[in-house]
Protein backbone atom coordinates (compact mmCIF):
# COMPACT_ATOMS: atom_id res chain seq x y z
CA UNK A 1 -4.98 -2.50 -4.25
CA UNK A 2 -4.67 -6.16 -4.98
CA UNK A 3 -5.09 -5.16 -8.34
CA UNK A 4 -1.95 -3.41 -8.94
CA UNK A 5 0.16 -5.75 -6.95
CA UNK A 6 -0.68 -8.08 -9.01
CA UNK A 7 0.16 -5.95 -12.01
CA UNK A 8 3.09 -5.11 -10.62
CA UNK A 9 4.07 -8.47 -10.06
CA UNK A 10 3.05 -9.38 -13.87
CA UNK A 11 5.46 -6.58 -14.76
CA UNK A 12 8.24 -8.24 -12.78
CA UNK A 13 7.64 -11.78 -13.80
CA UNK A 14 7.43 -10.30 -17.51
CA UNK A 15 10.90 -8.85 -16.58
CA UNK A 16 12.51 -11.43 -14.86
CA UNK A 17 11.55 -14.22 -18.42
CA UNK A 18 13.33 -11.47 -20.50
CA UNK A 19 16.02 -10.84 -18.97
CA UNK A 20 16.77 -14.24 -18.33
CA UNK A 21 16.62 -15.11 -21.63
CA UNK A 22 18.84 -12.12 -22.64
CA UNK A 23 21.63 -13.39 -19.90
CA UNK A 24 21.09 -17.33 -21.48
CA UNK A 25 21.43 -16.25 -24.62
CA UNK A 26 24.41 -14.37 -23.88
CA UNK A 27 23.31 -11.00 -24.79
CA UNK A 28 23.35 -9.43 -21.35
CA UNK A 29 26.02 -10.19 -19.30
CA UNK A 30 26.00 -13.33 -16.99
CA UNK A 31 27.37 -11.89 -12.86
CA UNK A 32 30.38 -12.87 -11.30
CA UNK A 33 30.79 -16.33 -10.08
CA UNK A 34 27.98 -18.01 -8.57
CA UNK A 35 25.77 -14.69 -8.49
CA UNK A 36 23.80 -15.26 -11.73
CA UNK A 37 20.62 -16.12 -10.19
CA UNK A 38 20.90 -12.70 -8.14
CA UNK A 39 22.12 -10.81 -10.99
CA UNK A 40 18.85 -11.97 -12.76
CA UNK A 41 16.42 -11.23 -10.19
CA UNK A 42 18.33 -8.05 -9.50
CA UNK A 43 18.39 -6.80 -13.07
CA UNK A 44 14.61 -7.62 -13.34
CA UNK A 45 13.61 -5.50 -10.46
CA UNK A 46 15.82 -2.57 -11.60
CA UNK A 47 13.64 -2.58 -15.16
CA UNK A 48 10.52 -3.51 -14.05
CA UNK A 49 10.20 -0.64 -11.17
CA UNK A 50 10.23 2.16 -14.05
CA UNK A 51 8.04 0.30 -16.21
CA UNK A 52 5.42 -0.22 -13.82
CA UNK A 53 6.06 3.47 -12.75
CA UNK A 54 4.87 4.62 -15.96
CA UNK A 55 2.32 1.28 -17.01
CA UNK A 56 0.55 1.68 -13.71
CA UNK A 57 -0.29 5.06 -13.71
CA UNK A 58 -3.82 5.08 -13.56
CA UNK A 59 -4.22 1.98 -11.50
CA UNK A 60 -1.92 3.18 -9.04
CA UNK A 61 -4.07 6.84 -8.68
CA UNK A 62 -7.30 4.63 -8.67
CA UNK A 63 -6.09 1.98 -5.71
CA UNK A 64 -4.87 5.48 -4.05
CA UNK A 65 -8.30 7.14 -3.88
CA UNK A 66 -9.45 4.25 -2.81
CA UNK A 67 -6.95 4.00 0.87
CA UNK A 68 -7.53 8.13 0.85
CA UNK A 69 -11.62 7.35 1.18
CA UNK A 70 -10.71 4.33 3.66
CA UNK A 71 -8.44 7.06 5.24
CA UNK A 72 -11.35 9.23 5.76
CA UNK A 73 -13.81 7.09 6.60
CA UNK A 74 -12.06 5.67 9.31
CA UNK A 75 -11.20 9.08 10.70
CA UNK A 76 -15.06 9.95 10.62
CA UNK A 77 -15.78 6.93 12.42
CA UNK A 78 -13.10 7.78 15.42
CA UNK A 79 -14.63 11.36 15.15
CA UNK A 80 -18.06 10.39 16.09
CA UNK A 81 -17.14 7.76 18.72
CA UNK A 82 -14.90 10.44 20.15
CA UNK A 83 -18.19 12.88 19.91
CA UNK A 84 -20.58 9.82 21.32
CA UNK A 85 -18.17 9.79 24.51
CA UNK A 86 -17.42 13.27 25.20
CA UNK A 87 -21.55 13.84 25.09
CA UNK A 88 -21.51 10.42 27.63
CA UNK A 89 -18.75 11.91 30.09
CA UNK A 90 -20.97 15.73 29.65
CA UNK A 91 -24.44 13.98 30.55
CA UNK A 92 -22.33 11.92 33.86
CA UNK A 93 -21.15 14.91 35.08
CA UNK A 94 -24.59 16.73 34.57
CA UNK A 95 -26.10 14.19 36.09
CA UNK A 96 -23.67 13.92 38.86
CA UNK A 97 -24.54 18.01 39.64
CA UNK A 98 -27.75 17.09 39.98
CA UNK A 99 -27.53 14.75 42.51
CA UNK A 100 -25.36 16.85 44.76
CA UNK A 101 -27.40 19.85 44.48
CA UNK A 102 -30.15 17.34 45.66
CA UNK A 103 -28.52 16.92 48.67
């Protein structure tokens, strides 16, 4: 997962060096007023998001297999706790039948 945030961050720094350079240069245009820092940043994220969409393909599939089998092994985990305590709360109450049919 770090990975491909890092990718994707590479992407958008990658991005953000172009397009300021296109806005510098004057081939993209420059915002209104005192916005051109935003318009940069903003224009950078809108072109890197579909780049990395399609770039980071396989890295994104690969980092998701990897939270589905955390997913699952987490849920096994609660599974067999929850198992180990209902056969805890089954054995107290056999035990506690016991002990009044003692009496």
């Amino acid at each position: 997962m770090l990975r491909y945030t890092l990718m994707r961050l590479g992407i958008f720094v990658g991005c953000l060096v172009v397009v300021s350079g296109l806005v510098y240069s004057g081939l993209a245009p420059r915002g209104l007023g005192d916005s051109n820092g935003m318009w940069v940043v903003l224009l950078a994220l809108v072109l890197s998001a579909p780049i990395s969409f399609v770039v980071l393909r396989k890295e994104r599939d690969r980092a998701s297999v990897g939270i589905v089998q955390r997913v699952d092994r987490m849920k096994a985990n609660l599974e067999a706790n929850r198992s180990q305590e209902d056969d805890a709360v089954d054995e107290a109450a056999r035990a506690q039948g016991q002990t009044s049919q003692a009496s």
